[in-house]
PDB file of N, CA and C in Angstrom:
ATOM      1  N   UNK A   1      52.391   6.397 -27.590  1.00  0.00           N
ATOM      2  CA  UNK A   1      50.979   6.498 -27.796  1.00  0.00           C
ATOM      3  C   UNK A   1      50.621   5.840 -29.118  1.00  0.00           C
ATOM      4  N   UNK A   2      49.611   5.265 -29.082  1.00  0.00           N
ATOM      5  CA  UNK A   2      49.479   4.091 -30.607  1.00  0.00           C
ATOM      6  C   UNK A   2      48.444   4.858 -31.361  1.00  0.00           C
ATOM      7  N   UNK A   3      48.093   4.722 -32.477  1.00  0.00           N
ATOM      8  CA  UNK A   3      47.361   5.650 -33.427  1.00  0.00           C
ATOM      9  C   UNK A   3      46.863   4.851 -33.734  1.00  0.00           C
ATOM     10  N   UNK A   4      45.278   4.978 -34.528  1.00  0.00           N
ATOM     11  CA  UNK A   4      44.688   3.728 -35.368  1.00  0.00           C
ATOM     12  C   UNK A   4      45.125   4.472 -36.710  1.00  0.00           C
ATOM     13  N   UNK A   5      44.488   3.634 -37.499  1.00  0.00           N
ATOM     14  CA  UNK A   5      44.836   4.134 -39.145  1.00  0.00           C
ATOM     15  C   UNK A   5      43.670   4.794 -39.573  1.00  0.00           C
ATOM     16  N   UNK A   6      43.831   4.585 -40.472  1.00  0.00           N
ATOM     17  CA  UNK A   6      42.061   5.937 -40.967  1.00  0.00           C
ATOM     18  C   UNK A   6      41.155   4.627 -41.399  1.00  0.00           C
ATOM     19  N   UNK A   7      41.961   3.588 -41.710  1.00  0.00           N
ATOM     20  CA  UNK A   7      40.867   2.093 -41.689  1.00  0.00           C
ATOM     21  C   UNK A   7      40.426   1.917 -40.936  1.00  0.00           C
ATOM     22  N   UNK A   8      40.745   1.969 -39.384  1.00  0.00           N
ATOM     23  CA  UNK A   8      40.566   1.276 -38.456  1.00  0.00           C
ATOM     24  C   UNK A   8      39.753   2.410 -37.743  1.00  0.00           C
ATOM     25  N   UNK A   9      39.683   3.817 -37.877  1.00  0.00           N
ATOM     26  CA  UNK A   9      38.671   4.518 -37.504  1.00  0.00           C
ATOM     27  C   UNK A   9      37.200   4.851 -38.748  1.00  0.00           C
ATOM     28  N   UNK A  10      37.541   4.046 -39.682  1.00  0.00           N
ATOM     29  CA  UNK A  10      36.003   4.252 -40.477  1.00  0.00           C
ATOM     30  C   UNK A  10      35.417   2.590 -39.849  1.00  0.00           C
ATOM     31  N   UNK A  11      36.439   1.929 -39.595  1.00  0.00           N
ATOM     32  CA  UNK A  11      35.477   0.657 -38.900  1.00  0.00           C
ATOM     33  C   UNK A  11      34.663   0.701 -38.115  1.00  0.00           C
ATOM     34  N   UNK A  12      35.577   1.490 -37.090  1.00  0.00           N
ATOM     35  CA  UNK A  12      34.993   1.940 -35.835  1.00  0.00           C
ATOM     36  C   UNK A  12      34.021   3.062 -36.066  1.00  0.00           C
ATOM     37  N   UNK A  13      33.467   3.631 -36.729  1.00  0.00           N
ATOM     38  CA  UNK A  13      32.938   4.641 -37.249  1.00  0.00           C
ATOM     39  C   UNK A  13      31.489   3.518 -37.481  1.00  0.00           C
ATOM     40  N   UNK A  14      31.567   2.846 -38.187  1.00  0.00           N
ATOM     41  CA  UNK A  14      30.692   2.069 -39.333  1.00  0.00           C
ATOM     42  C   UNK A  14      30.164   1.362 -38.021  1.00  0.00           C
ATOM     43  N   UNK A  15      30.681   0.215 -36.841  1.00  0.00           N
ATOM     44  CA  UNK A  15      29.999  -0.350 -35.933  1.00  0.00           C
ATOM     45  C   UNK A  15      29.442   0.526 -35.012  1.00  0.00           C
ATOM     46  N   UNK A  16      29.900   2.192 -34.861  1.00  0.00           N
ATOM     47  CA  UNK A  16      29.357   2.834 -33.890  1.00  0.00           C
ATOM     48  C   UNK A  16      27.843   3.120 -34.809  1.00  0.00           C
ATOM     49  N   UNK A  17      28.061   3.236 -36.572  1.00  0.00           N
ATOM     50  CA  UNK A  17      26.419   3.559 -37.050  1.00  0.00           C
ATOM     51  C   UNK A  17      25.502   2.499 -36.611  1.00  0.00           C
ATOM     52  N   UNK A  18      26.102   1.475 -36.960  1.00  0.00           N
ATOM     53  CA  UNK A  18      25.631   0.206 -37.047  1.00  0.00           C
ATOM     54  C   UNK A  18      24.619   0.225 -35.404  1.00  0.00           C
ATOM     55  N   UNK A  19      25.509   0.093 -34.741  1.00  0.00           N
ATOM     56  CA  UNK A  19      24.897   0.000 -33.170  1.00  0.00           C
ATOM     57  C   UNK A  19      23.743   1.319 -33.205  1.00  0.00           C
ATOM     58  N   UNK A  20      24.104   2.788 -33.932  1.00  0.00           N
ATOM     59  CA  UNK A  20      23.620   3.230 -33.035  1.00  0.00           C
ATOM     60  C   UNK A  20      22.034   3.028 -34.050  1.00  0.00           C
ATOM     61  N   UNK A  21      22.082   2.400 -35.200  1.00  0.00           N
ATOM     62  CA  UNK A  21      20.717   2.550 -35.760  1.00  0.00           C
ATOM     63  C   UNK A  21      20.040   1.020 -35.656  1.00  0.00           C
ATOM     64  N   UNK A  22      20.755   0.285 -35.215  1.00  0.00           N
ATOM     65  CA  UNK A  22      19.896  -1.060 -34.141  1.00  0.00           C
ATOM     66  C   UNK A  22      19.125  -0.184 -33.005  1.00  0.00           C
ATOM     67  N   UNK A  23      19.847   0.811 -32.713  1.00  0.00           N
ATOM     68  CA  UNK A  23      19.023   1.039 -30.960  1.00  0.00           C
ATOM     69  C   UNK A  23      18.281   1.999 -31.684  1.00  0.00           C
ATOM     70  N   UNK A  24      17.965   2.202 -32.661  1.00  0.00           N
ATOM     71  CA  UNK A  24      17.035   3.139 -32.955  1.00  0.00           C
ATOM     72  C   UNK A  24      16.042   2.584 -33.935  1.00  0.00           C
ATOM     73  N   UNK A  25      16.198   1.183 -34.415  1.00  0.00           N
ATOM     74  CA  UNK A  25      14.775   0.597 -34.863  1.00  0.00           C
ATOM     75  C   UNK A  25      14.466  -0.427 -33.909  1.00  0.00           C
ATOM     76  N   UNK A  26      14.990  -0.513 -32.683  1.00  0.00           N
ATOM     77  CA  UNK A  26      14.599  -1.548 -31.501  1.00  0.00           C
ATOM     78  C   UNK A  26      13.690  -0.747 -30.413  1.00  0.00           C
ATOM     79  N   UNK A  27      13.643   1.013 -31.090  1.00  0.00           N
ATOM     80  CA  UNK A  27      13.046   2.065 -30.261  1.00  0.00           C
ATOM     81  C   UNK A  27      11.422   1.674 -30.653  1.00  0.00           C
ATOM     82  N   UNK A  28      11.828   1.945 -32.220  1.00  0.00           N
ATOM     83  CA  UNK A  28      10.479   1.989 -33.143  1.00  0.00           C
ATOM     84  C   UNK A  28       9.653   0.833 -32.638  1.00  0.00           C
ATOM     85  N   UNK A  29      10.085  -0.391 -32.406  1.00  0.00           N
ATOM     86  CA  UNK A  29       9.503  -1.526 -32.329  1.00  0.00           C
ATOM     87  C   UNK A  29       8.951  -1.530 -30.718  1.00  0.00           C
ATOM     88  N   UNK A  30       8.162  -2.687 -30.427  1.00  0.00           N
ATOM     89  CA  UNK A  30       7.383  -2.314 -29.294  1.00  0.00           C
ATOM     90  C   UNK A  30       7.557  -3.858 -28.338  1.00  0.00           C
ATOM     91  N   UNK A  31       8.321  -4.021 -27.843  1.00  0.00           N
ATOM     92  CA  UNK A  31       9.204  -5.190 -27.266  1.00  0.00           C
ATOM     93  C   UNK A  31       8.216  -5.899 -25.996  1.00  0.00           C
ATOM     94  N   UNK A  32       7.451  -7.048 -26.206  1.00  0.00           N
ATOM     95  CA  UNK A  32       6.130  -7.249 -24.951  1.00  0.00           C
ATOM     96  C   UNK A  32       7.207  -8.393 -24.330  1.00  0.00           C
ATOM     97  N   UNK A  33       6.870  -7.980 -23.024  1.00  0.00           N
ATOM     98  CA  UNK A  33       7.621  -8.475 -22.124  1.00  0.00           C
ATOM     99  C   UNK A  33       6.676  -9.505 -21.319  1.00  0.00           C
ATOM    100  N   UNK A  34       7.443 -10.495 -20.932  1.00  0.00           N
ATOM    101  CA  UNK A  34       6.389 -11.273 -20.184  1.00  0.00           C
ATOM    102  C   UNK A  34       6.503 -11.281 -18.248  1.00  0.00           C
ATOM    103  N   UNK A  35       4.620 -11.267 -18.281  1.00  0.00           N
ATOM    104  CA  UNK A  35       4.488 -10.966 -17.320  1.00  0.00           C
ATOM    105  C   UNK A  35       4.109 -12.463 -16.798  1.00  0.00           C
ATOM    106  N   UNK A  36       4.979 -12.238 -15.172  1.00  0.00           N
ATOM    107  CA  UNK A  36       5.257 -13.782 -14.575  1.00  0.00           C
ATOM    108  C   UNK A  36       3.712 -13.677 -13.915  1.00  0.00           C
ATOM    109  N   UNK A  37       3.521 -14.916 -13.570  1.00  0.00           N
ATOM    110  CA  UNK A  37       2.314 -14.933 -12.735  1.00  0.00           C
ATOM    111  C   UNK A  37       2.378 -15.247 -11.787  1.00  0.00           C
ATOM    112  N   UNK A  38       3.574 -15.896 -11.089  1.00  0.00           N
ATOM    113  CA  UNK A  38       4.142 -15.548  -9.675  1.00  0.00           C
ATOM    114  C   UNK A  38       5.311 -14.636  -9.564  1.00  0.00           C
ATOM    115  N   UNK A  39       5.438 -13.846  -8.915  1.00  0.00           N
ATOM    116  CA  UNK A  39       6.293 -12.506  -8.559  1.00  0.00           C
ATOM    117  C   UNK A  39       7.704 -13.656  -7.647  1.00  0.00           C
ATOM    118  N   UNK A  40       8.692 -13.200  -8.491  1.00  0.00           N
ATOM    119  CA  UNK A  40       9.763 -13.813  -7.442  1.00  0.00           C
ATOM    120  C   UNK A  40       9.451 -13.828  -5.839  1.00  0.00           C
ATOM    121  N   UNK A  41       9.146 -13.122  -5.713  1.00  0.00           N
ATOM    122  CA  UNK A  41       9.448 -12.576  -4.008  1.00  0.00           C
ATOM    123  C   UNK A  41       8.123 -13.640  -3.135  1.00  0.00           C
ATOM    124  N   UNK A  42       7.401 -13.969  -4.207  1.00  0.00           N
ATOM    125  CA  UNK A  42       5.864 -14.428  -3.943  1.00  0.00           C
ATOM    126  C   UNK A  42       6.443 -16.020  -3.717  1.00  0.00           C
ATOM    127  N   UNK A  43       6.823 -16.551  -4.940  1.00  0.00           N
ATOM    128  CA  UNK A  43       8.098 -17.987  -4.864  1.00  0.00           C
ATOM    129  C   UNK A  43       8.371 -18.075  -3.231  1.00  0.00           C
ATOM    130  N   UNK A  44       9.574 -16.898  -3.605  1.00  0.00           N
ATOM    131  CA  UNK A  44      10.321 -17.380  -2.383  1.00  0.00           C
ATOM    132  C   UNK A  44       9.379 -17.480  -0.857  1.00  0.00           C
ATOM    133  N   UNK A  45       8.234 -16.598  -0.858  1.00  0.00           N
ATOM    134  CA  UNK A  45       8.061 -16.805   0.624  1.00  0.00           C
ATOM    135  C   UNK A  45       6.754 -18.644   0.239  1.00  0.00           C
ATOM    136  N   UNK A  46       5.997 -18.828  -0.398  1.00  0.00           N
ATOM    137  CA  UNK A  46       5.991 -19.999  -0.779  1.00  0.00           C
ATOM    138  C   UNK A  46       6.266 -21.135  -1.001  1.00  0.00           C
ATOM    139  N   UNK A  47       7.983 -21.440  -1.555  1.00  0.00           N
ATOM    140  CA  UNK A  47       8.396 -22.463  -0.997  1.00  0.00           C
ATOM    141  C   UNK A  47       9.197 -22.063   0.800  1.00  0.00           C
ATOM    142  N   UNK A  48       9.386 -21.382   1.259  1.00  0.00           N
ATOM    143  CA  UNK A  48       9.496 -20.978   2.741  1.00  0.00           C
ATOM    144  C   UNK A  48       8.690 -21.441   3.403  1.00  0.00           C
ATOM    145  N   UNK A  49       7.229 -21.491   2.804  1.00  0.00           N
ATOM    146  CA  UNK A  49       6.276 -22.048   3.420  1.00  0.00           C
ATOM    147  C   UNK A  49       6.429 -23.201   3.761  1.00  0.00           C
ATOM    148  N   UNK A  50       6.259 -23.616   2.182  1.00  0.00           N
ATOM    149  CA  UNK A  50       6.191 -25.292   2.028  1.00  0.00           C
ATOM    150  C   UNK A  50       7.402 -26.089   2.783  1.00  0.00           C
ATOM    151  N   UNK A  51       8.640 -25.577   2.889  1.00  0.00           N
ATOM    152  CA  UNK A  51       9.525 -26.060   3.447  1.00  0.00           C
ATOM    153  C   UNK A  51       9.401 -26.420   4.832  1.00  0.00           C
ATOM    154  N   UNK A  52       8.594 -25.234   5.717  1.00  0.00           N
ATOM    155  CA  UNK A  52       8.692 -25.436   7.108  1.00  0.00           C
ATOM    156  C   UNK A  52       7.541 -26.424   7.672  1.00  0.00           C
ATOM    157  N   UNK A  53       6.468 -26.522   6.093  1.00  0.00           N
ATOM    158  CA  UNK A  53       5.484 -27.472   6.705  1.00  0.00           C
ATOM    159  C   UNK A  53       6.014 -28.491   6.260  1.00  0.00           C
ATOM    160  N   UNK A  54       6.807 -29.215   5.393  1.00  0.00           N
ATOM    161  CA  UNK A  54       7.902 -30.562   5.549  1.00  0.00           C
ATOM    162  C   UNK A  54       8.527 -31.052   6.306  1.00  0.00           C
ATOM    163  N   UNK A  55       9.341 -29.581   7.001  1.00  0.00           N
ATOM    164  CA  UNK A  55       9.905 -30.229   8.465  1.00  0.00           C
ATOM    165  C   UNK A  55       9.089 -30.737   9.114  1.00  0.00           C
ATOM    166  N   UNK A  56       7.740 -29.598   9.981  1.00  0.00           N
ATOM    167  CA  UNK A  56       7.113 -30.031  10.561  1.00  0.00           C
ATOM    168  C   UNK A  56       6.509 -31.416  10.308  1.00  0.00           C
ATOM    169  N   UNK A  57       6.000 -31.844   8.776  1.00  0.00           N
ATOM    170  CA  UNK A  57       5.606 -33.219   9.022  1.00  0.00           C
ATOM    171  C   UNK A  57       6.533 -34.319   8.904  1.00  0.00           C
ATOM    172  N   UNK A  58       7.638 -34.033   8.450  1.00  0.00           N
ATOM    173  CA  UNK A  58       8.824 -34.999   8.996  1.00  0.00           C
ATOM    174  C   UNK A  58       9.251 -35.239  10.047  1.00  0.00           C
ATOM    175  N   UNK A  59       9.365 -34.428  11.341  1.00  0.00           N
ATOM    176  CA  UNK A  59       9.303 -34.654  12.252  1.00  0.00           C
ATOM    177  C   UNK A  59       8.240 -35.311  13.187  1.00  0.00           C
ATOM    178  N   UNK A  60       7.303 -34.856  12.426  1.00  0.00           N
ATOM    179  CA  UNK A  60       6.325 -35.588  13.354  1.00  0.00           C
ATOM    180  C   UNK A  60       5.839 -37.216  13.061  1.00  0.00           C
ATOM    181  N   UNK A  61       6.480 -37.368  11.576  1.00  0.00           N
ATOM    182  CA  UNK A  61       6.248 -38.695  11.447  1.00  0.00           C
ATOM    183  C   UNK A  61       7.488 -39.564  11.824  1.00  0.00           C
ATOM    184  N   UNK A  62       8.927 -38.872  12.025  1.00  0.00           N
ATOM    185  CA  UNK A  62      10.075 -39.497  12.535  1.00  0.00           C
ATOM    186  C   UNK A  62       9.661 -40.038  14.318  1.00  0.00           C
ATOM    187  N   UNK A  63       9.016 -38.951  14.984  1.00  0.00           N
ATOM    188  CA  UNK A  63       8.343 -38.712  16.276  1.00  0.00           C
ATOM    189  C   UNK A  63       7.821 -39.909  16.551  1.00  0.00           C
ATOM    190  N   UNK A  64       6.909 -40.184  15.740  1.00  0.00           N
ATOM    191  CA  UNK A  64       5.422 -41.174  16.373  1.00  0.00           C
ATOM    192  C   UNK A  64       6.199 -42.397  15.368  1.00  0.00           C
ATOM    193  N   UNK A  65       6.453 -42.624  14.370  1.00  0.00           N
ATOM    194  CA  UNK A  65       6.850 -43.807  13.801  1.00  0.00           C
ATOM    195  C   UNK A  65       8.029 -44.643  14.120  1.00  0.00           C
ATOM    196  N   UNK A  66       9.396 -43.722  14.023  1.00  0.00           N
ATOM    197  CA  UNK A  66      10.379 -44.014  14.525  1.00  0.00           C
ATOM    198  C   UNK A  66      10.484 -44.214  15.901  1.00  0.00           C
ATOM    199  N   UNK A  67      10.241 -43.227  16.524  1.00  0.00           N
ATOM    200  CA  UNK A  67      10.353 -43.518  18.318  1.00  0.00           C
ATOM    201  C   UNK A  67       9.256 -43.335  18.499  1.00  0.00           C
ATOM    202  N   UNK A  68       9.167 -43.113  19.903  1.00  0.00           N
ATOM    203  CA  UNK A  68       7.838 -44.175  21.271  1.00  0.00           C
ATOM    204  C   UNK A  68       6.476 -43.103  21.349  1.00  0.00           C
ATOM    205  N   UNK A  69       6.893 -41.205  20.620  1.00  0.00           N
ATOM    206  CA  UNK A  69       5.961 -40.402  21.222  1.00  0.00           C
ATOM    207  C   UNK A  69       4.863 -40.047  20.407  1.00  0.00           C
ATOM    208  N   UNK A  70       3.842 -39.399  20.583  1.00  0.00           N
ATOM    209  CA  UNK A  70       2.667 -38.892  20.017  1.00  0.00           C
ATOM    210  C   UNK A  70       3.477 -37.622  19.048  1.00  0.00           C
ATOM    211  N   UNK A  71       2.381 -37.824  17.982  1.00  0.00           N
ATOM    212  CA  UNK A  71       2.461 -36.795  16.137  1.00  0.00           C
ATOM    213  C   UNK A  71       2.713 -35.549  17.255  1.00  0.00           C
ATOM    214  N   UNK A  72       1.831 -35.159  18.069  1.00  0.00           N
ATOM    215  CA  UNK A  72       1.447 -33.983  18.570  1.00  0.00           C
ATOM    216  C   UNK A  72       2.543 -33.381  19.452  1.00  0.00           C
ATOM    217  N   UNK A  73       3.341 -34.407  20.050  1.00  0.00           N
ATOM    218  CA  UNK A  73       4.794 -33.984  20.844  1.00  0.00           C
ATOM    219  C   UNK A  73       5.310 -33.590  20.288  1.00  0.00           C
ATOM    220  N   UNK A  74       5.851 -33.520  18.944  1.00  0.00           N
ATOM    221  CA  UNK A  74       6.898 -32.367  17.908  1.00  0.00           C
ATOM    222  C   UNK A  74       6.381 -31.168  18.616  1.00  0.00           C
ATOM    223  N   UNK A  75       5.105 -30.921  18.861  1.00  0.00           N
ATOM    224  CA  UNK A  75       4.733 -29.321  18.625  1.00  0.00           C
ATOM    225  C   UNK A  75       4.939 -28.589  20.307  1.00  0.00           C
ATOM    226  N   UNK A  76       5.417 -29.223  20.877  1.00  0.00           N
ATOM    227  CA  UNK A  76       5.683 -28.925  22.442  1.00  0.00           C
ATOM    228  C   UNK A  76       6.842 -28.472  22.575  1.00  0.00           C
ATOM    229  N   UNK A  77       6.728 -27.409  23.705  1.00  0.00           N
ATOM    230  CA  UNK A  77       8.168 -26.864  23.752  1.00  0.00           C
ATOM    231  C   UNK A  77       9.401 -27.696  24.464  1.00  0.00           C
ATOM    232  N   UNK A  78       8.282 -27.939  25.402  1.00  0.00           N
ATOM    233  CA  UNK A  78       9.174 -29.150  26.127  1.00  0.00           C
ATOM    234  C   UNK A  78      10.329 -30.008  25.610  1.00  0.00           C
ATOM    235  N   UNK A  79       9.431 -30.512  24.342  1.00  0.00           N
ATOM    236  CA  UNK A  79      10.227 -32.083  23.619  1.00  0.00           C
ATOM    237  C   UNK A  79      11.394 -31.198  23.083  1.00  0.00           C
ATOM    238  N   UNK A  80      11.740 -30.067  22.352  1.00  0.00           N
ATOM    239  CA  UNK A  80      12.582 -29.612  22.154  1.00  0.00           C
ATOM    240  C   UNK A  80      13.623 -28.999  22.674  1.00  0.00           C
ATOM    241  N   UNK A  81      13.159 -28.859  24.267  1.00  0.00           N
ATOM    242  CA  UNK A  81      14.037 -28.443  25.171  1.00  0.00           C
ATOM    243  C   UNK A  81      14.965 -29.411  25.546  1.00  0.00           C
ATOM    244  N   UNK A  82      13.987 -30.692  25.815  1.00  0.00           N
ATOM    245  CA  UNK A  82      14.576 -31.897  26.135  1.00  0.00           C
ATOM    246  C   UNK A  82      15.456 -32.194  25.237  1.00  0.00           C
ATOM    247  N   UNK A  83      15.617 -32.118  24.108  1.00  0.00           N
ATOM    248  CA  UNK A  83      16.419 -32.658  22.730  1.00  0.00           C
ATOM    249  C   UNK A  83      17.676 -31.593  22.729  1.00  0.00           C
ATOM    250  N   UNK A  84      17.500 -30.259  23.165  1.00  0.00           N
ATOM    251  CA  UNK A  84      18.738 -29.241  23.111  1.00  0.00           C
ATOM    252  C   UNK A  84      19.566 -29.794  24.088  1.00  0.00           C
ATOM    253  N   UNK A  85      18.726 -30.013  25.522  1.00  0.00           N
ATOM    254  CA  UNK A  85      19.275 -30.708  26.722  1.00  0.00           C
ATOM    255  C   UNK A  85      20.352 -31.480  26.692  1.00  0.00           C
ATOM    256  N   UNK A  86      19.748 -32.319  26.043  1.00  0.00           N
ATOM    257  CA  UNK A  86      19.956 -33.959  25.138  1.00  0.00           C
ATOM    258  C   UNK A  86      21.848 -33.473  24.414  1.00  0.00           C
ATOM    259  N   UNK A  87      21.603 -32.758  23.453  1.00  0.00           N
ATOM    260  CA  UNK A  87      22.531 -32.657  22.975  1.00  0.00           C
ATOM    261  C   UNK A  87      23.829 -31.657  23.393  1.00  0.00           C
ATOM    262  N   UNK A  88      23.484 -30.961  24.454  1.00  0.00           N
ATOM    263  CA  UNK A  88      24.407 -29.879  24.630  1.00  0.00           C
ATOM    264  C   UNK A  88      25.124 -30.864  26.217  1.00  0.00           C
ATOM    265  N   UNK A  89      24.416 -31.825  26.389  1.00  0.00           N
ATOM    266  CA  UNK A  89      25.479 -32.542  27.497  1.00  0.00           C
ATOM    267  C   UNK A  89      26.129 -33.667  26.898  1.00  0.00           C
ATOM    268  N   UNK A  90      26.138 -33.647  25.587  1.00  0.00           N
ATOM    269  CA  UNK A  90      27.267 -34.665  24.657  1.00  0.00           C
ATOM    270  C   UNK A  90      28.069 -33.568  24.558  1.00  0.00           C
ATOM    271  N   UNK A  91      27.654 -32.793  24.049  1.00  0.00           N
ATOM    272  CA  UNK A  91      29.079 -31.677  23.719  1.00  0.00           C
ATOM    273  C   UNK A  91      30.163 -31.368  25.428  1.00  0.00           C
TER     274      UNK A  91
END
Protein backbone atom coordinates (compact mmCIF):
# COMPACT_ATOMS: atom_id res chain seq x y z
CA UNK A 1 0.00 0.00 0.00
CA UNK A 2 1.83 3.41 -0.98
CA UNK A 3 1.55 6.41 1.43
CA UNK A 4 1.87 10.05 0.32
CA UNK A 5 4.15 12.20 2.47
CA UNK A 6 2.72 15.01 4.53
CA UNK A 7 4.06 17.21 1.36
CA UNK A 8 2.20 15.61 -0.91
CA UNK A 9 -1.03 15.72 1.23
CA UNK A 10 -0.78 19.63 2.04
CA UNK A 11 -0.55 19.84 -1.91
CA UNK A 12 -3.34 18.01 -2.29
CA UNK A 13 -4.96 19.84 0.46
CA UNK A 14 -3.99 23.39 -1.09
CA UNK A 15 -5.52 22.33 -4.89
CA UNK A 16 -8.60 20.84 -3.16
CA UNK A 17 -8.84 24.85 -1.42
CA UNK A 18 -7.90 26.18 -4.46
CA UNK A 19 -10.71 24.37 -6.55
CA UNK A 20 -13.02 24.52 -3.96
CA UNK A 21 -12.90 28.55 -3.66
CA UNK A 22 -12.88 28.96 -7.67
CA UNK A 23 -16.35 27.17 -7.45
CA UNK A 24 -17.30 29.44 -4.94
CA UNK A 25 -16.47 32.89 -6.56
CA UNK A 26 -17.75 31.40 -10.03
CA UNK A 27 -21.10 30.99 -7.66
CA UNK A 28 -20.93 34.73 -6.71
CA UNK A 29 -20.55 35.74 -10.29
CA UNK A 30 -23.48 35.62 -12.68
CA UNK A 31 -22.32 33.63 -15.91
CA UNK A 32 -24.87 34.95 -19.19
CA UNK A 33 -25.14 32.35 -21.40
CA UNK A 34 -25.94 32.69 -24.91
CA UNK A 35 -29.10 32.27 -26.24
CA UNK A 36 -29.10 30.61 -29.88
CA UNK A 37 -31.66 31.93 -32.14
CA UNK A 38 -32.12 28.79 -33.87
CA UNK A 39 -32.75 25.80 -31.46
CA UNK A 40 -30.63 22.79 -32.67
CA UNK A 41 -33.52 20.62 -33.25
CA UNK A 42 -35.08 23.68 -35.36
CA UNK A 43 -31.52 23.37 -37.75
CA UNK A 44 -31.89 20.02 -38.09
CA UNK A 45 -35.49 19.72 -39.30
CA UNK A 46 -34.57 22.86 -41.70
CA UNK A 47 -31.80 21.74 -43.43
CA UNK A 48 -34.07 18.25 -43.75
CA UNK A 49 -36.12 20.49 -45.42
CA UNK A 50 -33.90 22.14 -47.61
CA UNK A 51 -32.29 18.92 -48.51
CA UNK A 52 -35.40 17.13 -49.80
CA UNK A 53 -36.34 20.24 -51.81
CA UNK A 54 -32.71 19.84 -53.64
CA UNK A 55 -33.38 16.44 -54.46
CA UNK A 56 -36.59 17.19 -55.64
CA UNK A 57 -35.22 19.99 -57.89
CA UNK A 58 -32.35 17.99 -59.02
CA UNK A 59 -34.22 15.52 -60.18
CA UNK A 60 -36.44 17.28 -61.90
CA UNK A 61 -33.94 19.22 -63.73
CA UNK A 62 -31.80 15.85 -64.44
CA UNK A 63 -35.60 14.64 -65.74
CA UNK A 64 -36.49 17.33 -68.32
CA UNK A 65 -32.81 18.44 -69.22
CA UNK A 66 -30.89 15.39 -69.28
CA UNK A 67 -33.50 12.94 -70.63
CA UNK A 68 -36.69 13.13 -72.92
CA UNK A 69 -39.51 13.73 -69.85
CA UNK A 70 -41.55 16.62 -68.40
CA UNK A 71 -40.16 18.72 -64.77
CA UNK A 72 -43.56 17.34 -63.59
CA UNK A 73 -42.82 13.41 -64.22
CA UNK A 74 -40.32 13.30 -61.16
CA UNK A 75 -43.49 13.80 -59.12
CA UNK A 76 -45.44 10.63 -60.44
CA UNK A 77 -45.54 7.49 -58.93
CA UNK A 78 -45.38 5.76 -61.91
CA UNK A 79 -41.86 7.19 -63.16
CA UNK A 80 -40.49 5.78 -60.00
CA UNK A 81 -41.94 2.55 -60.21
CA UNK A 82 -40.70 2.32 -63.61
CA UNK A 83 -37.04 3.22 -62.43
CA UNK A 84 -37.26 0.48 -59.33
CA UNK A 85 -38.54 -1.84 -62.23
CA UNK A 86 -35.70 -0.64 -64.24
CA UNK A 87 -33.24 -1.52 -61.75
CA UNK A 88 -34.26 -4.58 -59.86
CA UNK A 89 -34.21 -6.57 -63.39
CA UNK A 90 -30.35 -5.67 -63.67
CA UNK A 91 -29.89 -7.12 -60.39
Amino acid sequence: MLTKSSEDNAEVLTRRQFKKEKKQKAKGKHVKRRRRVFPIWLRIIVMSLLCAIALIIGAMIGYSILGDGSARDVLEKGTWQHIIDIVKRIE
